[in-house]
N, C-alpha and C. Protein backbone atom coordinates (compact mmCIF):
# COMPACT_ATOMS: atom_id res chain seq x y z
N UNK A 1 0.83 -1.19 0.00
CA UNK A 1 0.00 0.00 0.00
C UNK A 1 0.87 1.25 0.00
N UNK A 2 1.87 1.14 1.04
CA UNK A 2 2.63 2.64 0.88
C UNK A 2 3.24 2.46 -0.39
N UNK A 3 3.97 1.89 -1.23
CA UNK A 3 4.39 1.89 -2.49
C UNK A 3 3.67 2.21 -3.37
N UNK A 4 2.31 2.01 -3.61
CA UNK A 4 1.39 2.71 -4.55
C UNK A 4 0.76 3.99 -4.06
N UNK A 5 0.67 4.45 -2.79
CA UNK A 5 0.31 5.88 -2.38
C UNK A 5 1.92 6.66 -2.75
N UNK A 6 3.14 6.23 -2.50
CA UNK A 6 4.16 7.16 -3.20
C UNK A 6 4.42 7.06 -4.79
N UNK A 7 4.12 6.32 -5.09
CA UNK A 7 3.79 5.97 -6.70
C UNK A 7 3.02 7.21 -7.40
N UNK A 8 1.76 7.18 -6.73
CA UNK A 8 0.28 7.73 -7.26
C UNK A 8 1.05 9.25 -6.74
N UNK A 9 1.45 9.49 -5.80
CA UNK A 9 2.29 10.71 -5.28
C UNK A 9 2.78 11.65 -6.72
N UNK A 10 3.68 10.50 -7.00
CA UNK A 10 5.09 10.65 -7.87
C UNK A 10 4.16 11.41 -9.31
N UNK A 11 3.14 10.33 -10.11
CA UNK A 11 2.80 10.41 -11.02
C UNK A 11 1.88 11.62 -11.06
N UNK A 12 1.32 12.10 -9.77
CA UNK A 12 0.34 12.83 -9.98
C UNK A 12 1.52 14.32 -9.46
N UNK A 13 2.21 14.40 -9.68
CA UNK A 13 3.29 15.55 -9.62
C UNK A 13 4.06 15.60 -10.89
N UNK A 14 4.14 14.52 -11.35
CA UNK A 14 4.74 14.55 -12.83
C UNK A 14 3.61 15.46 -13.60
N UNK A 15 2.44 14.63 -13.67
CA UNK A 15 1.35 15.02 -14.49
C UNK A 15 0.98 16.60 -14.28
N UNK A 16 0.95 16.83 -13.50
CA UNK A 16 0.90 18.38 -12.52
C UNK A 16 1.91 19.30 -13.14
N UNK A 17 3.50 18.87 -12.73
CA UNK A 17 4.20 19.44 -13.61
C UNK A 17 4.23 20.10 -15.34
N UNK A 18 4.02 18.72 -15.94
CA UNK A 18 3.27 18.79 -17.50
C UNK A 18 2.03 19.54 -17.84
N UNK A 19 1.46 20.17 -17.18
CA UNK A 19 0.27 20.70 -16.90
C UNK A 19 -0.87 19.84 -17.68
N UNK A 20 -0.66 18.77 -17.39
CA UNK A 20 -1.38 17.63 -17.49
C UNK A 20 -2.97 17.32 -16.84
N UNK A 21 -2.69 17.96 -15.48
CA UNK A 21 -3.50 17.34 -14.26
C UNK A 21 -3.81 19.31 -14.47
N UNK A 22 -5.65 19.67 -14.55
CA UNK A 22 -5.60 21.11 -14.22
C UNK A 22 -6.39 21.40 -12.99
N UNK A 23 -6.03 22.77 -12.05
CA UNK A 23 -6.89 23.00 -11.03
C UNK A 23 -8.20 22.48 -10.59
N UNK A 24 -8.68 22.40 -9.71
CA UNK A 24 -9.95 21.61 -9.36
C UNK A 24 -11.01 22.81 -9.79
N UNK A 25 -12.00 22.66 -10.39
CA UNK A 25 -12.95 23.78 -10.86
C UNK A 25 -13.34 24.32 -9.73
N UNK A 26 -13.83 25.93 -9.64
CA UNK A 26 -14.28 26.21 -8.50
C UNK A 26 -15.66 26.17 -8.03
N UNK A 27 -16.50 24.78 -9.35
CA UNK A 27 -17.96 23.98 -8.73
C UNK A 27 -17.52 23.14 -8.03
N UNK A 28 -16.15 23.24 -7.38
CA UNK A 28 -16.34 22.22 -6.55
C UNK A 28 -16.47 22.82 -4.63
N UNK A 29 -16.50 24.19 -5.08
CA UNK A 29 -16.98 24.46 -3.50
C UNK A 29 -15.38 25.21 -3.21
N UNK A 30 -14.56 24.32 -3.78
CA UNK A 30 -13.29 25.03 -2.87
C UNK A 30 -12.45 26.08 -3.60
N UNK A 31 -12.03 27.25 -2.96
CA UNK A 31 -11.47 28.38 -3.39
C UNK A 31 -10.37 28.68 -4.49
N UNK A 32 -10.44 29.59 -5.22
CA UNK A 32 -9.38 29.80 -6.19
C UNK A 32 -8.14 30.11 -5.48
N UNK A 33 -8.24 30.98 -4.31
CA UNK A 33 -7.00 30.56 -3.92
C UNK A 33 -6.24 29.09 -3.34
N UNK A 34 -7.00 28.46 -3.18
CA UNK A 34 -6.78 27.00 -2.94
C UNK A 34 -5.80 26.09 -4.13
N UNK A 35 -6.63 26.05 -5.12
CA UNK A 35 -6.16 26.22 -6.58
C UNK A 35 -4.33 26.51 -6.98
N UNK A 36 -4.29 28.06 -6.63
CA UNK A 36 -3.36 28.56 -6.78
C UNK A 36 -2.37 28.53 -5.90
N UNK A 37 -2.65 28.27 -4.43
CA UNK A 37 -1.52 27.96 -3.53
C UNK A 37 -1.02 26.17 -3.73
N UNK A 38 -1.65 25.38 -4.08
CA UNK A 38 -1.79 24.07 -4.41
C UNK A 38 -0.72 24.57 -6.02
N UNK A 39 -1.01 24.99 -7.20
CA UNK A 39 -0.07 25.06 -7.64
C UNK A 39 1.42 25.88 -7.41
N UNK A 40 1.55 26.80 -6.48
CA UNK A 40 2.45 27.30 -6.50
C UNK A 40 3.51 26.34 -5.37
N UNK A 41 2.63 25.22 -4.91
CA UNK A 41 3.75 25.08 -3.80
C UNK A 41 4.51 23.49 -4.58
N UNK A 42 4.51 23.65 -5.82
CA UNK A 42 4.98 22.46 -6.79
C UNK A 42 5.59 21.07 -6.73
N UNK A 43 4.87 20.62 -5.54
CA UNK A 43 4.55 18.96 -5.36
C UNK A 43 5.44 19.42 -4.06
N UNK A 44 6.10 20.25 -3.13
CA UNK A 44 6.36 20.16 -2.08
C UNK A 44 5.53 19.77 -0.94
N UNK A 45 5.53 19.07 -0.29
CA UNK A 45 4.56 18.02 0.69
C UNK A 45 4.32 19.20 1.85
N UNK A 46 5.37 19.82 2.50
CA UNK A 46 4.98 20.89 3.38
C UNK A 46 4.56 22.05 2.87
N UNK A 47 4.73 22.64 1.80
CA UNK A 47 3.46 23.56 1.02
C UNK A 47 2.31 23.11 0.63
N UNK A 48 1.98 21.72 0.40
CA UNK A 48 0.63 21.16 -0.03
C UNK A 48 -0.25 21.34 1.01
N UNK A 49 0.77 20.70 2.35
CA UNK A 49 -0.37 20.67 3.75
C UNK A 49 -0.49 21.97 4.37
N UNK A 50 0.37 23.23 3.69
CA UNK A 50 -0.07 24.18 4.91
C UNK A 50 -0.93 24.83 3.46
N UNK A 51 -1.09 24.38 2.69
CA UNK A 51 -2.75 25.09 2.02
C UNK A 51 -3.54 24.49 2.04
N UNK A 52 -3.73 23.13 1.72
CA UNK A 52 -4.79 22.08 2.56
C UNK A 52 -5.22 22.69 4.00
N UNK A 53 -3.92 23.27 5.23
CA UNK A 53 -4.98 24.09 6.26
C UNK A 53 -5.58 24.98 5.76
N UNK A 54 -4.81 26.11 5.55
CA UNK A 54 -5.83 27.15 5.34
C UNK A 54 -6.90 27.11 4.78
N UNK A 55 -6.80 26.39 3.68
CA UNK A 55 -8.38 25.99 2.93
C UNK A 55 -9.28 24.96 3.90
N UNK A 56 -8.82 24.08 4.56
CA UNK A 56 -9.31 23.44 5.53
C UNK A 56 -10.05 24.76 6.61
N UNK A 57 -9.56 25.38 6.87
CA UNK A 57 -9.87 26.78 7.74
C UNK A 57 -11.19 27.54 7.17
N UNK A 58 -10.98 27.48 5.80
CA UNK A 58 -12.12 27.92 5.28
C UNK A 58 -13.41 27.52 4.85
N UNK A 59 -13.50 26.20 4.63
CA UNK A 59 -14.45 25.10 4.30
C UNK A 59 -14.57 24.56 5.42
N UNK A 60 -13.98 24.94 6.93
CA UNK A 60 -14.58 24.61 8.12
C UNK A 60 -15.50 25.71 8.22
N UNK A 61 -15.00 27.21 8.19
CA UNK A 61 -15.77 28.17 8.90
C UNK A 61 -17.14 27.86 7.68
N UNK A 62 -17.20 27.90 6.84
CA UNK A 62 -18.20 27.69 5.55
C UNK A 62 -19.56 26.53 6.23
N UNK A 63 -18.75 25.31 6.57
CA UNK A 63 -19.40 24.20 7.03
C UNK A 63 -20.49 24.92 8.76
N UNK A 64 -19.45 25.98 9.43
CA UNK A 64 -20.03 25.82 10.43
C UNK A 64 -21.25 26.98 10.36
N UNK A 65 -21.43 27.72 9.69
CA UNK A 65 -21.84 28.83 9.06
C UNK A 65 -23.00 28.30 8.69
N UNK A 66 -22.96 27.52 7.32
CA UNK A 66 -24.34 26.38 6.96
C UNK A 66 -25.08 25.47 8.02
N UNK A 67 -24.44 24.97 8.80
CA UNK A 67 -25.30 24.39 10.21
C UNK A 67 -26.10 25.42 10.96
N UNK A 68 -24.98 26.52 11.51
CA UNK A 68 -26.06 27.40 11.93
C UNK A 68 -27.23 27.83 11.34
N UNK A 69 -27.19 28.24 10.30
CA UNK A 69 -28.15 29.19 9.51
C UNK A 69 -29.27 28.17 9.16
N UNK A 70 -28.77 26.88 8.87
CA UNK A 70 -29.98 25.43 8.58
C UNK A 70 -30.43 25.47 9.81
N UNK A 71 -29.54 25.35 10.65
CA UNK A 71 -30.60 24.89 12.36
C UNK A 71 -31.44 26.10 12.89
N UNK A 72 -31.35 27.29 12.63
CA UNK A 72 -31.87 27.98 13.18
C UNK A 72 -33.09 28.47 12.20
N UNK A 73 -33.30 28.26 11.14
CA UNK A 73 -34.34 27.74 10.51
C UNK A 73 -35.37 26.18 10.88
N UNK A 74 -34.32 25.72 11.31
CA UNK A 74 -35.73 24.45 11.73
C UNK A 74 -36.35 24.40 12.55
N UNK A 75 -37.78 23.62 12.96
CA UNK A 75 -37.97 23.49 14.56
C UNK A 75 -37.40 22.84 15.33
N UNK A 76 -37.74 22.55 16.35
CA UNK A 76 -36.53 22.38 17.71
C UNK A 76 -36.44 20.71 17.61
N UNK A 77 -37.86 19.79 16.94
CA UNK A 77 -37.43 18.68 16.94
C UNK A 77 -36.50 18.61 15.55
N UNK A 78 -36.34 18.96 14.23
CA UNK A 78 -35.60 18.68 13.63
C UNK A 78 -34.11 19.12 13.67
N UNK A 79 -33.98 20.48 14.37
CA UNK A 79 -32.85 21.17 14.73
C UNK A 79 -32.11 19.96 15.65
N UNK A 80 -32.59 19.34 16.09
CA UNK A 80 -32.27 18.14 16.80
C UNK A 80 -32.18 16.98 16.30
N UNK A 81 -32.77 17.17 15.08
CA UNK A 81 -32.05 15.64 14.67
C UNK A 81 -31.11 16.18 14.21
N UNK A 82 -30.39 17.53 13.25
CA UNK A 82 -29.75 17.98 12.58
C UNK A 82 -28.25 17.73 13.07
N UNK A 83 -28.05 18.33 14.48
CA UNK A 83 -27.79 18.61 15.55
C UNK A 83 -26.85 16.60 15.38
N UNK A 84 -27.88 15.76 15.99
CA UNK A 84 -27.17 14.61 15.71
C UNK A 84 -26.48 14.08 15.11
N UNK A 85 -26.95 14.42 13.75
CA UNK A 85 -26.72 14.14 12.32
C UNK A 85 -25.46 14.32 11.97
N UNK A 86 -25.57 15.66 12.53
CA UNK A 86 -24.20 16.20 12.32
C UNK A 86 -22.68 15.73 12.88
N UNK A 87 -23.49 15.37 14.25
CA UNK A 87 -22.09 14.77 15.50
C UNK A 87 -21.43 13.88 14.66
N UNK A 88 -22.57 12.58 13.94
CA UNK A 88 -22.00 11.38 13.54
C UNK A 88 -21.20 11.43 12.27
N UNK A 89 -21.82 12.60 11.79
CA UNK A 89 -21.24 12.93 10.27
C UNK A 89 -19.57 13.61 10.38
N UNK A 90 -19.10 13.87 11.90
CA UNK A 90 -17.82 14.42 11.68
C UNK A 90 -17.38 13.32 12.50
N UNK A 91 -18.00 12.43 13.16
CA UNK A 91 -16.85 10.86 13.75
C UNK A 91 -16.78 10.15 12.10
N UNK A 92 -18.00 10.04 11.24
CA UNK A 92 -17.55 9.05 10.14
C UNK A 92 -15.85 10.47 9.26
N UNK A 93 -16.26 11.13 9.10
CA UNK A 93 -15.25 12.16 8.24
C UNK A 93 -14.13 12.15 9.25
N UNK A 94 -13.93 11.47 10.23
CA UNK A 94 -12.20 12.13 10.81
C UNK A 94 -12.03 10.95 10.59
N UNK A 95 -13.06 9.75 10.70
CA UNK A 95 -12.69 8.51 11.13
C UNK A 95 -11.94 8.10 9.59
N UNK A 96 -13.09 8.20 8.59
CA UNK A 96 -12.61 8.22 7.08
C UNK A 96 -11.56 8.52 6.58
N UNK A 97 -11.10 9.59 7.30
CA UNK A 97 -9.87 10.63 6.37
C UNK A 97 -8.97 10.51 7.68
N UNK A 98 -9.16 9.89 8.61
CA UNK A 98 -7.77 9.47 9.23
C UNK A 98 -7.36 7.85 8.66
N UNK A 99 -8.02 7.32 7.79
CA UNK A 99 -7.28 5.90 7.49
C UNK A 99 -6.86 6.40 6.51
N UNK A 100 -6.79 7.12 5.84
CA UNK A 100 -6.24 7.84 4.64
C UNK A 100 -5.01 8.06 5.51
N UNK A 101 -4.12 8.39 6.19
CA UNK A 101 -3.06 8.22 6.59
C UNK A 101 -2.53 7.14 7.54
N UNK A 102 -2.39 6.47 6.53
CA UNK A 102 -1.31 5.17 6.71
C UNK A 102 -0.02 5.42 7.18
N UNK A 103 0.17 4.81 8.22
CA UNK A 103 1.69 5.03 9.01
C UNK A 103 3.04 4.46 8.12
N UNK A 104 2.20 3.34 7.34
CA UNK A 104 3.32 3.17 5.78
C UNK A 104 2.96 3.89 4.78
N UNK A 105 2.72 4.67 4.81
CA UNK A 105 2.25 5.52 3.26
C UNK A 105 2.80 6.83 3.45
N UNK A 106 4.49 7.20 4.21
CA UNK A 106 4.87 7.74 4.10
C UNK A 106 4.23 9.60 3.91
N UNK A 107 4.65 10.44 3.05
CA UNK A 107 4.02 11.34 3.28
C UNK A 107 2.75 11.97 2.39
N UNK A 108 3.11 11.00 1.55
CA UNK A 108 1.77 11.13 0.58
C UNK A 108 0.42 10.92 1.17
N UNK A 109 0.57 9.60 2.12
CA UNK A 109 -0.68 9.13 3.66
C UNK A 109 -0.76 10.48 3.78
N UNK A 110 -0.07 11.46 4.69
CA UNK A 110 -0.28 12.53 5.27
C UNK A 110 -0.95 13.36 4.26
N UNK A 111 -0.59 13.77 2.72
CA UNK A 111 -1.49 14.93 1.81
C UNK A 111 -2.73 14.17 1.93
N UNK A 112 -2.72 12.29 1.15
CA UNK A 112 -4.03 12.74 1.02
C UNK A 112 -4.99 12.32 2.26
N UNK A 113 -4.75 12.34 3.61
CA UNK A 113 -5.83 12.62 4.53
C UNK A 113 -6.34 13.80 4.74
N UNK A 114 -5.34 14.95 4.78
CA UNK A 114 -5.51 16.32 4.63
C UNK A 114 -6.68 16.82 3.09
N UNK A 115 -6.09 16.18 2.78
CA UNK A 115 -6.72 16.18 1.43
C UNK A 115 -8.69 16.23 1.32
N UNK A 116 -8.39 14.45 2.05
CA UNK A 116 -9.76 14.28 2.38
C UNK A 116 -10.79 15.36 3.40
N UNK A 117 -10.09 15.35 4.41
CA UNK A 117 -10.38 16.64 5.60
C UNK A 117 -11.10 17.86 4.55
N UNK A 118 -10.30 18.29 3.67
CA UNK A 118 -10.64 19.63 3.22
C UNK A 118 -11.88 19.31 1.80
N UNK A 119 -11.95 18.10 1.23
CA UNK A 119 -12.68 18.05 0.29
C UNK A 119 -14.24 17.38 0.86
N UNK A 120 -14.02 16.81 1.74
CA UNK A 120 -15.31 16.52 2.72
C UNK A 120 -15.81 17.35 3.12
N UNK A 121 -15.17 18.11 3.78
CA UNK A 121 -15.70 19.26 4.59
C UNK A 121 -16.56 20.06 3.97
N UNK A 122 -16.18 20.46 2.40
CA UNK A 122 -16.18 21.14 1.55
C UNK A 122 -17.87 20.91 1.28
N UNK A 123 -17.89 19.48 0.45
CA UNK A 123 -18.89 19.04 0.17
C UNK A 123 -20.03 18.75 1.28
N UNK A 124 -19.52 18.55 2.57
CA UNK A 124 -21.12 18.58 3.43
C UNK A 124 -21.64 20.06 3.93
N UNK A 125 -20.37 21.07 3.81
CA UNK A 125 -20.85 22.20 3.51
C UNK A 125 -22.00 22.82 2.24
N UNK A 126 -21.52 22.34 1.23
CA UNK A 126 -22.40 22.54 0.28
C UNK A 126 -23.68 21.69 0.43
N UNK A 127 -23.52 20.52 0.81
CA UNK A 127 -25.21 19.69 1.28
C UNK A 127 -25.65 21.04 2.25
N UNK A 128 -24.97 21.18 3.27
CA UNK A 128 -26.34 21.53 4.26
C UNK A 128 -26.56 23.02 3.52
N UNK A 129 -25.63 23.63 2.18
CA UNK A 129 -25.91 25.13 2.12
C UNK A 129 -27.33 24.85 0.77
N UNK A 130 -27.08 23.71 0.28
CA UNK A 130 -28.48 23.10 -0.48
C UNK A 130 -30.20 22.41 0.20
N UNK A 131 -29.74 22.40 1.56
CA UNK A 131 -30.57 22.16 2.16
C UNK A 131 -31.43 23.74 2.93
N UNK A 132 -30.59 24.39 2.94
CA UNK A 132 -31.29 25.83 2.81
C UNK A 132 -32.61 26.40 2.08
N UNK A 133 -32.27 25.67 0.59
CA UNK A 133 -32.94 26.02 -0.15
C UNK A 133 -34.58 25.45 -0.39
N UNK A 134 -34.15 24.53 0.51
CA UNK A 134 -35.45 23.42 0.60
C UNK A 134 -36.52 24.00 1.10
């Protein structure tokens, strides 16, 4: 397993390089500067993860922003299931995106759990900011 997470590492930095592999669109919820700090830090593992935080920073505050504004729209019994919903939905997402770092999978384990962290986050942000609309 760690040999094909530094593999998949390798190739997806080559491809990156070649401008092969392009930015993640910004339908996907996450920021253009995200985008652009992700390319500027050019397959370096400690520039990948300190923009994975910050964008992590931001698709948290985003995520916590959409809970409020959903729960305080509901009534008190659904605000309460919401409320639940939610607890279990961040034990499955740490639980998820912490096996994503494999103690043999070297440091690529480490991007893509970070990875996961920030693209999850991202997307149950956008559920509950679609559930607004309901």
């Amino acid at each position: 397993m760690a040999a094909f997470l530094r593999h998949s590492l390798a190739l997806l930095l080559t491809l990156s390089a070649a401008g092969l592999v392009q930015a993640q669109p910004t339908s996907d919820g996450l920021t253009r500067q995200y985008d652009r700090c992700m390319d500027q830090s050019e397959g370096v593992t400690q520039a990948m993860v300190e923009c994975m935080g910050q964008e992590y920073d931001i698709q948290d505050a985003r995520l916590n922003a959409a809970y409020r504004q959903l729960r305080a729209n509901l009534t008190d019994s659904r605000a309460t299931q919401l409320r639940d919903v939610q607890r279990l939905w961040i034990q499955w997402r740490d639980a998820n995106c912490g096996f994503y770092n494999d103690p043999e999978g070297g440091t690529l384990a480490r991007v893509l759990a970070n990875e996961c962290m920030v693209t999850t986050t991202a997307q149950r942000a956008a559920e509950l900011e679609q559930w607004m609309q309901y």
